[in-house]
Protein backbone atom coordinates (compact mmCIF):
# COMPACT_ATOMS: atom_id res chain seq x y z
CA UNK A 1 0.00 0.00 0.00
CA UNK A 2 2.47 2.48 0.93
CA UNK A 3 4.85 1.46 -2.23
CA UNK A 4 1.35 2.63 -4.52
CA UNK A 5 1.08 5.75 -2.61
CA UNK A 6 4.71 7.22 -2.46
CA UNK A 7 4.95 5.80 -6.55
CA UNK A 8 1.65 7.34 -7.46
CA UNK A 9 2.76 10.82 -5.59
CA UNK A 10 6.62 10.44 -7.44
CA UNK A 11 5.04 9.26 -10.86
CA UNK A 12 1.96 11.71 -10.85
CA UNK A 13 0.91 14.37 -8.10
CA UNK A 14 4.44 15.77 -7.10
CA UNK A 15 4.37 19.50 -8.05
CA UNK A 16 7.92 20.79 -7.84
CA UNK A 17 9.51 24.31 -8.27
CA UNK A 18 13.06 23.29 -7.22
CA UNK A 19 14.70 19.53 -6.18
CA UNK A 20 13.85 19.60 -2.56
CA UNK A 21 10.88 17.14 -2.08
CA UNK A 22 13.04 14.20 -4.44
CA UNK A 23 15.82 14.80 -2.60
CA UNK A 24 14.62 14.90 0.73
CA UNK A 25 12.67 11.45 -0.08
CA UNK A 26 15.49 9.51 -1.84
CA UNK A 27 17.52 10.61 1.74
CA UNK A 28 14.66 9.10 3.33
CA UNK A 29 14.15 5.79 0.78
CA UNK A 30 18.58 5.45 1.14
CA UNK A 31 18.15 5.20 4.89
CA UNK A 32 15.34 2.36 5.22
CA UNK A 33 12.29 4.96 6.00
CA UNK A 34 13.62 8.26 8.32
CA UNK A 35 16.63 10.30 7.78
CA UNK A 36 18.22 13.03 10.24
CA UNK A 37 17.42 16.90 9.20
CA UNK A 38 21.45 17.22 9.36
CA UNK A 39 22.07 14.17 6.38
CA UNK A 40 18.99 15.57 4.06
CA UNK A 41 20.21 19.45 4.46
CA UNK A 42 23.94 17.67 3.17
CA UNK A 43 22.24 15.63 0.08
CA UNK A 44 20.84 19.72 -0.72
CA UNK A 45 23.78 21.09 -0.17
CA UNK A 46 25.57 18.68 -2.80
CA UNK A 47 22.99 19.98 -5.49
CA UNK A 48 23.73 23.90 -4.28
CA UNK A 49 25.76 25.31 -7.56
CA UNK A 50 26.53 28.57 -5.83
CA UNK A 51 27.99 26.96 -2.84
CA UNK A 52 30.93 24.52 -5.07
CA UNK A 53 31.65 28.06 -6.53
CA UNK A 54 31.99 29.67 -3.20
CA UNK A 55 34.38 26.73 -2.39
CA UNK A 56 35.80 26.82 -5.97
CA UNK A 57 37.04 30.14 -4.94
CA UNK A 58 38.85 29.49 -1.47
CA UNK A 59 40.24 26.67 -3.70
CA UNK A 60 41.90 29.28 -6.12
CA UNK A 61 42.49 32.32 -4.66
CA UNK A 62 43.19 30.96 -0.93
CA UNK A 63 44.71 27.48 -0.30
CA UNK A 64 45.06 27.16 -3.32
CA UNK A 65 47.95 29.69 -3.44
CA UNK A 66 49.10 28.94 0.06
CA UNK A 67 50.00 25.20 -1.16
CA UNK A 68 51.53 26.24 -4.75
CA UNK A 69 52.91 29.48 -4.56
CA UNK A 70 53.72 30.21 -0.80
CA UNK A 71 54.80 26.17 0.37
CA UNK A 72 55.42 24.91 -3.22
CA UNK A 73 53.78 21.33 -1.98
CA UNK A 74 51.32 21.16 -4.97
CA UNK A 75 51.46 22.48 -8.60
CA UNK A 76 48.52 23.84 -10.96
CA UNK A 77 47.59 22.51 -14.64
CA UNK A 78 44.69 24.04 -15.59
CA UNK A 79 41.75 23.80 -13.36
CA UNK A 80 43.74 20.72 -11.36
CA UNK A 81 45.99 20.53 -8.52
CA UNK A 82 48.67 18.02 -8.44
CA UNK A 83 51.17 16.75 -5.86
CA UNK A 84 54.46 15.35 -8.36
CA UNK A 85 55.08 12.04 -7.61
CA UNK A 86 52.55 10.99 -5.92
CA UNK A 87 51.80 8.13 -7.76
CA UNK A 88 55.59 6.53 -6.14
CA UNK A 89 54.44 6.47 -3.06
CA UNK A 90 53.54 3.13 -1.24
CA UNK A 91 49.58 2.55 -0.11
CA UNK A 92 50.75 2.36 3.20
CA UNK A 93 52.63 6.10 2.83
CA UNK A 94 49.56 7.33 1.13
CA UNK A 95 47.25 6.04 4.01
CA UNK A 96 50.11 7.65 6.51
CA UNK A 97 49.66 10.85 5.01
CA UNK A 98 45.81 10.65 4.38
CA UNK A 99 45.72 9.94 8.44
CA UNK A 100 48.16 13.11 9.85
CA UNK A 101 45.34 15.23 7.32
CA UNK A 102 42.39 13.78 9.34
CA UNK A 103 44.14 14.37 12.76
CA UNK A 104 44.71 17.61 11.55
CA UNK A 105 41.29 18.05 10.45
CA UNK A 106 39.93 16.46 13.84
CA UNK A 107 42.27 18.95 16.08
CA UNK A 108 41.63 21.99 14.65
CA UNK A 109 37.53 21.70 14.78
CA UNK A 110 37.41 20.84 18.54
CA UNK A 111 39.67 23.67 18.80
CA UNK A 112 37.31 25.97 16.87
CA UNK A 113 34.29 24.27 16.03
CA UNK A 114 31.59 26.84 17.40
CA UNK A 115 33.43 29.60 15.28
CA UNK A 116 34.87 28.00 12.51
CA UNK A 117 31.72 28.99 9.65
CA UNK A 118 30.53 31.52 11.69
CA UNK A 119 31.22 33.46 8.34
CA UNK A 120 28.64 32.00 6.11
CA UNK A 121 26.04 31.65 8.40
CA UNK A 122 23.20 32.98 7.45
CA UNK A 123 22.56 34.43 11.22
CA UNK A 124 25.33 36.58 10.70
CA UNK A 125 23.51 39.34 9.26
CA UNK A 126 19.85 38.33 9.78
CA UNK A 127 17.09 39.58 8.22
CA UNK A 128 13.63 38.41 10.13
CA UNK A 129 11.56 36.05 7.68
CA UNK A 130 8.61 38.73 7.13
CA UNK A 131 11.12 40.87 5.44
CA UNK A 132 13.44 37.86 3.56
CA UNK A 133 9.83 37.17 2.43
CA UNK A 134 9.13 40.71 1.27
CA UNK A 135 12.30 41.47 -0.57
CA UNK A 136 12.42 37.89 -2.10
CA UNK A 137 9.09 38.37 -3.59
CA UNK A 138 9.95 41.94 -4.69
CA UNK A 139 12.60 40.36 -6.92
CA UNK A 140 10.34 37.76 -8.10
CA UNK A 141 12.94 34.90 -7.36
CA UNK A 142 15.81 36.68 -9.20
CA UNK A 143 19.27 38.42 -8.55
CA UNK A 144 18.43 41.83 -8.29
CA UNK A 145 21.82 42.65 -10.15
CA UNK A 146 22.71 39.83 -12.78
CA UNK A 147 18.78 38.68 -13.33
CA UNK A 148 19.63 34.84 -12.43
CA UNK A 149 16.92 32.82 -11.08
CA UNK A 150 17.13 30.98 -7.67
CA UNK A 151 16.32 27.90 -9.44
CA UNK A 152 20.24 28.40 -10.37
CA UNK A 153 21.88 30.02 -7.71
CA UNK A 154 20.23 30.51 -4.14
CA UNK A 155 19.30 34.02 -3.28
CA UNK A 156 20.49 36.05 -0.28
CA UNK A 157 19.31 39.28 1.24
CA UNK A 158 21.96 41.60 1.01
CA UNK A 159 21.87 45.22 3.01
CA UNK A 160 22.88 48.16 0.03
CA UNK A 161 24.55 49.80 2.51
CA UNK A 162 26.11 47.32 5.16
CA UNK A 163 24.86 47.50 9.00
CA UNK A 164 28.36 48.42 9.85
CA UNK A 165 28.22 51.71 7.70
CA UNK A 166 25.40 52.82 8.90
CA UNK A 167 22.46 50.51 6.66
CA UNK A 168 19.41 49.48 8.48
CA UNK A 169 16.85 47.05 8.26
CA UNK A 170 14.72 49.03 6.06
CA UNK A 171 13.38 47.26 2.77
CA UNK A 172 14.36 50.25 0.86
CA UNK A 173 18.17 49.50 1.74
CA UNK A 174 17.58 46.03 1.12
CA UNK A 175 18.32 43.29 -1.81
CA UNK A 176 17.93 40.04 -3.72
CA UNK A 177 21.76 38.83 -4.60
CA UNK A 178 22.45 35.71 -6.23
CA UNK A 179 26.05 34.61 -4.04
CA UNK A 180 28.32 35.25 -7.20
CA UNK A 181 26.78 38.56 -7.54
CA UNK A 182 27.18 39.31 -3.43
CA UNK A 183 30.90 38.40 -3.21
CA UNK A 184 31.62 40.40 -6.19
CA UNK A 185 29.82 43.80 -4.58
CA UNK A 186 31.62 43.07 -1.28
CA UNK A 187 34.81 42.87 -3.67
CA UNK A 188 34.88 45.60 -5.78
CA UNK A 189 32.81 48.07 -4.00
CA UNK A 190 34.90 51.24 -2.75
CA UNK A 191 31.79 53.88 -1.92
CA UNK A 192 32.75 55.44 1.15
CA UNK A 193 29.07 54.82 2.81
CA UNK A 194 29.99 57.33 5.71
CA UNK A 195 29.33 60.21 3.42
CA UNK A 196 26.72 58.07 1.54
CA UNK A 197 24.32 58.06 4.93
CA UNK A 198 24.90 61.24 5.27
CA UNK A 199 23.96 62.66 1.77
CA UNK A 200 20.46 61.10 2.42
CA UNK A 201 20.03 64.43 5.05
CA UNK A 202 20.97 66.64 1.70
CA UNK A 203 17.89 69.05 1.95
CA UNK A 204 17.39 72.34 -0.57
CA UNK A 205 15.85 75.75 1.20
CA UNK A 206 15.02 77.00 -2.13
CA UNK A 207 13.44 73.54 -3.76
CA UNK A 208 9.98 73.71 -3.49
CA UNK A 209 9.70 70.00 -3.60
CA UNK A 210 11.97 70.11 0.02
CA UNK A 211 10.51 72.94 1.74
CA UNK A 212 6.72 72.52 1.18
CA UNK A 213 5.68 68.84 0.08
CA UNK A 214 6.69 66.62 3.20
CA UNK A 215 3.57 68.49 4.56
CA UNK A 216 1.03 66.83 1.78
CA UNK A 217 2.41 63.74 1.75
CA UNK A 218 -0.30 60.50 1.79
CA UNK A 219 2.53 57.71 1.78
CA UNK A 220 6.48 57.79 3.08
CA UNK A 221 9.15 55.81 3.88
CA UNK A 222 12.27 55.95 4.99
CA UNK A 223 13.54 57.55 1.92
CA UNK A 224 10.62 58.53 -0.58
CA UNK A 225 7.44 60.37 0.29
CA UNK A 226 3.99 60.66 -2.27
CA UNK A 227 2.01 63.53 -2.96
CA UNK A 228 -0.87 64.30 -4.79
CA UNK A 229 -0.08 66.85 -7.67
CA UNK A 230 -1.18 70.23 -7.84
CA UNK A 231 -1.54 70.23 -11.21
CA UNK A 232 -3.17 67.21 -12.20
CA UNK A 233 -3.66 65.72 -15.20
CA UNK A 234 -6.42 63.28 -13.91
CA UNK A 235 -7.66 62.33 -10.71
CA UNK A 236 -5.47 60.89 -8.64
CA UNK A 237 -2.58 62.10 -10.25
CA UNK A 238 0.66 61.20 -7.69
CA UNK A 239 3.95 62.45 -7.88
CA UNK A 240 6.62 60.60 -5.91
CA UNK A 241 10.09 61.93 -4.88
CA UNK A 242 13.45 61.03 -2.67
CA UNK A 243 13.52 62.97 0.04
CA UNK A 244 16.89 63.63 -0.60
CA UNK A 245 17.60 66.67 -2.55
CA UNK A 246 18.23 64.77 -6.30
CA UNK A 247 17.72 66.38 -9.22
CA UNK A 248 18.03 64.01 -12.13
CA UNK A 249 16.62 60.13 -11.46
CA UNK A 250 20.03 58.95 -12.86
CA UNK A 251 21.79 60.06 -10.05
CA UNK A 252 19.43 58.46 -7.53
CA UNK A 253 20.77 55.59 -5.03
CA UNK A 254 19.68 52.45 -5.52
CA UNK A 255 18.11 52.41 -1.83
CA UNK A 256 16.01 55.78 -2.59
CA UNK A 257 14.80 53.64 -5.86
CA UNK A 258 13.90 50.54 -4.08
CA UNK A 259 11.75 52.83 -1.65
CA UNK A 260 10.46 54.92 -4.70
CA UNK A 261 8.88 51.57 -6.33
CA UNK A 262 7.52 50.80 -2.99
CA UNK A 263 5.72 53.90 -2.75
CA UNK A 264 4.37 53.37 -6.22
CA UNK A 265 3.05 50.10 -5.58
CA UNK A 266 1.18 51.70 -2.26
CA UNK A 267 -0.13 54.34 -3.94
CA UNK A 268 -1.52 52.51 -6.90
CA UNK A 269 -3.05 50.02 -4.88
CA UNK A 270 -4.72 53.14 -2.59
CA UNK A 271 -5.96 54.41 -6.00
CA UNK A 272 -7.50 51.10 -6.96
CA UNK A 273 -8.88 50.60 -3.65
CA UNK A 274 -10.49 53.95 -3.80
CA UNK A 275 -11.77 54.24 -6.97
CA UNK A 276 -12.64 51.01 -9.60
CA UNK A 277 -12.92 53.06 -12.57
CA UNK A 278 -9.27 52.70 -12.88
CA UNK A 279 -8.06 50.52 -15.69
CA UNK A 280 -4.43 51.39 -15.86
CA UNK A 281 -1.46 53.89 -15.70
CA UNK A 282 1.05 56.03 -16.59
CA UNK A 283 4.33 56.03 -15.14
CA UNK A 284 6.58 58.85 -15.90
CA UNK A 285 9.88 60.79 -15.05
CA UNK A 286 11.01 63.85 -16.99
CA UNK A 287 14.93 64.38 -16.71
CA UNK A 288 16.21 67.62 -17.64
CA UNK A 289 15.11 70.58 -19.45
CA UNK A 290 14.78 69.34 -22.83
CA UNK A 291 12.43 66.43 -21.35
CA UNK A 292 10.27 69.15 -19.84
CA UNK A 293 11.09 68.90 -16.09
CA UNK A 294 10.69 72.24 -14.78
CA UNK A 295 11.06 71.56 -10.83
CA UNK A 296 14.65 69.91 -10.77
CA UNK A 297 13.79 68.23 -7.68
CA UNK A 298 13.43 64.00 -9.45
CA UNK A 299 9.31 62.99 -9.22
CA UNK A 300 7.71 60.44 -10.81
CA UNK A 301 4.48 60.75 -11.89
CA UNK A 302 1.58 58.03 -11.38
CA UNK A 303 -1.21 59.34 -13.20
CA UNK A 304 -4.27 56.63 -12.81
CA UNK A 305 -6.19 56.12 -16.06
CA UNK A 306 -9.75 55.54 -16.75
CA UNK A 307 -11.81 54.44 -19.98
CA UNK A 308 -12.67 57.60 -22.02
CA UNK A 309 -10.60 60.02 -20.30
CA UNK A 310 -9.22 60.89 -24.01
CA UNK A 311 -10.67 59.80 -27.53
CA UNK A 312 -7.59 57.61 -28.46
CA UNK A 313 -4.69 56.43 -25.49
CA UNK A 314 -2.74 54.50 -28.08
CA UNK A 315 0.65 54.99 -28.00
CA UNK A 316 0.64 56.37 -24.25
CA UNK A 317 3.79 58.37 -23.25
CA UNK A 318 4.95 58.29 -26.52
CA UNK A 319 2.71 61.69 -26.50
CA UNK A 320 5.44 63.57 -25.12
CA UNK A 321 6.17 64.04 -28.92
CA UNK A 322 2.19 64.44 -30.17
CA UNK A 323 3.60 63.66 -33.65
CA UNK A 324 5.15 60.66 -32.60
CA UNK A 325 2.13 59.29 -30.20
CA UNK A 326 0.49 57.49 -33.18
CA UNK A 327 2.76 54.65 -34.91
């Protein structure tokens, strides 16, 4: 009975959207019916691309080097390491030496067991679940910087601006990182994020935007703040801006656009909520003179639209050339 249930569930009703539940259950088939969390989490972690590249790279660029270049004990040929004349040595030498490596081994993690990954664990700069779960989804199960899925490589949430610079919790400072893509920002990032936090006070007496519109805002965060326009072009119209003094959207941070498209996503819902007449949107952001921004303070315009509100929509913001709406 129970080999008909767990074939029919293998053969027909599994629904999958990565290898867990096979794995898992062949752990569990392998070991005559139950299987330790610990020895199923391994049997993942064998399957876990991004994790043989983390180790791929230790390999390399750490012990790697140590053993070729610094102790001259191994040599490189191509992607393999090799120990020259090996192959003379006796089985019983090559057991000898394969022993001293597991004392080794054996001494040095109940010296330092407690400690010795405290690096890679996840813990070390943990994100509660609500919010994993938030910024996950907001990146629909992709690398926020290279587009890879986490069908591929497993996702992490990464702070924009580390903890230890002054980052915080905030979803706006927060990201979806595929590993490869994490270790190379870690790498090759130089920002000095002491001045960064602090250009996020950057305020402008004589913008109108940051004298007079924090007092009409409907949404905020952290970073952004919405407001309904004066001048709008339909009801509803929203404008949302950084609170940071910014004139052009190019030379935004990528926290203050995280919390922008959080703000638009309130808003629009709001909008909805309030009023089901409205069928879609416009989304728009004029940069510079020449693409008619006349407050150089960056907004981006939400403008809710509704069936009839003009004889022919076709070709939407394309209108900000009328001869060039129609194609």
């Amino acid at each position: 009975m129970i080999y008909k249930k767990l074939n029919k569930f293998l053969s027909e009703e599994i629904r999958m959207s990565h290898i867990y539940q096979p794995v898992m259950l062949k752990r569990i088939f392998l070991n005559n019916g139950s299987a330790l969390i610990h020895d199923i989490a391994k049997d993942l972690l064998s399957y876990d691309q991004s994790q043989i590249e983390y180790y791929e790279d230790r390999t390399k660029n750490m012990v790697g080097k140590v053993l070729t270049k610094n102790r001259n004990i191994t040599s490189k040929d191509g992607d393999k390491y090799l120990i020259d004349g090996f192959d003379r040595l006796s089985v019983i030498e090559k057991q000898e030496l394969v022993k001293l490596c597991d004392e080794l081994i054996e001494g040095y993690l109940a010296k330092r067991k407690q400690t010795l990954y405290d690096h890679r664990r996840i813990s070390s700069d943990y994100v509660p679940g609500s919010l994993r779960y938030q910024v996950l989804s907001r990146a629909q199960g992709r690398c926020e910087l290279c587009g890879i899925s986490k069908d591929e490589k497993a996702l992490d949430v990464d702070h924009i601006i580390p903890r230890s610079k002054g980052g915080t919790d905030d979803i706006t400072n927060l990201q979806a990182l595929c590993y490869t893509c994490n270790r190379q920002k870690r790498n090759t990032d130089d920002t000095d994020f002491r001045s960064l936090v602090e250009q996020y006070q950057d305020r402008n007496e004589d913008c109108v935007f940051c004298s007079e519109v924090a007092k009409r805002a409907i949404n905020e965060n952290e970073l952004a703040l919405a407001f309904e326009d004066k001048y709008p072009v339909t009801e509803g119209h929203t404008l949302i801006i950084p609170k940071r003094h910014v004139s052009d959207y190019f030379d935004m941070h990528q926290p203050e656009i995280n919390a922008i498209h959080q703000l638009l996503h309130t808003r629009k819902a709001q909008l909805q909520a309030d009023d089901s007449t409205i069928t879609g949107f416009n989304v728009g952001i004029n940069a510079g003179a020449d693409a008619g921004q006349t407050i150089f303070h960056c907004h981006v315009h939400l403008i809710p639209r509704r069936p009839g509100d003009m004889e022919d929509p076709t070709g939407g913001v394309r209108g900000v050339i009328p001869s060039k709406q129609k194609y």
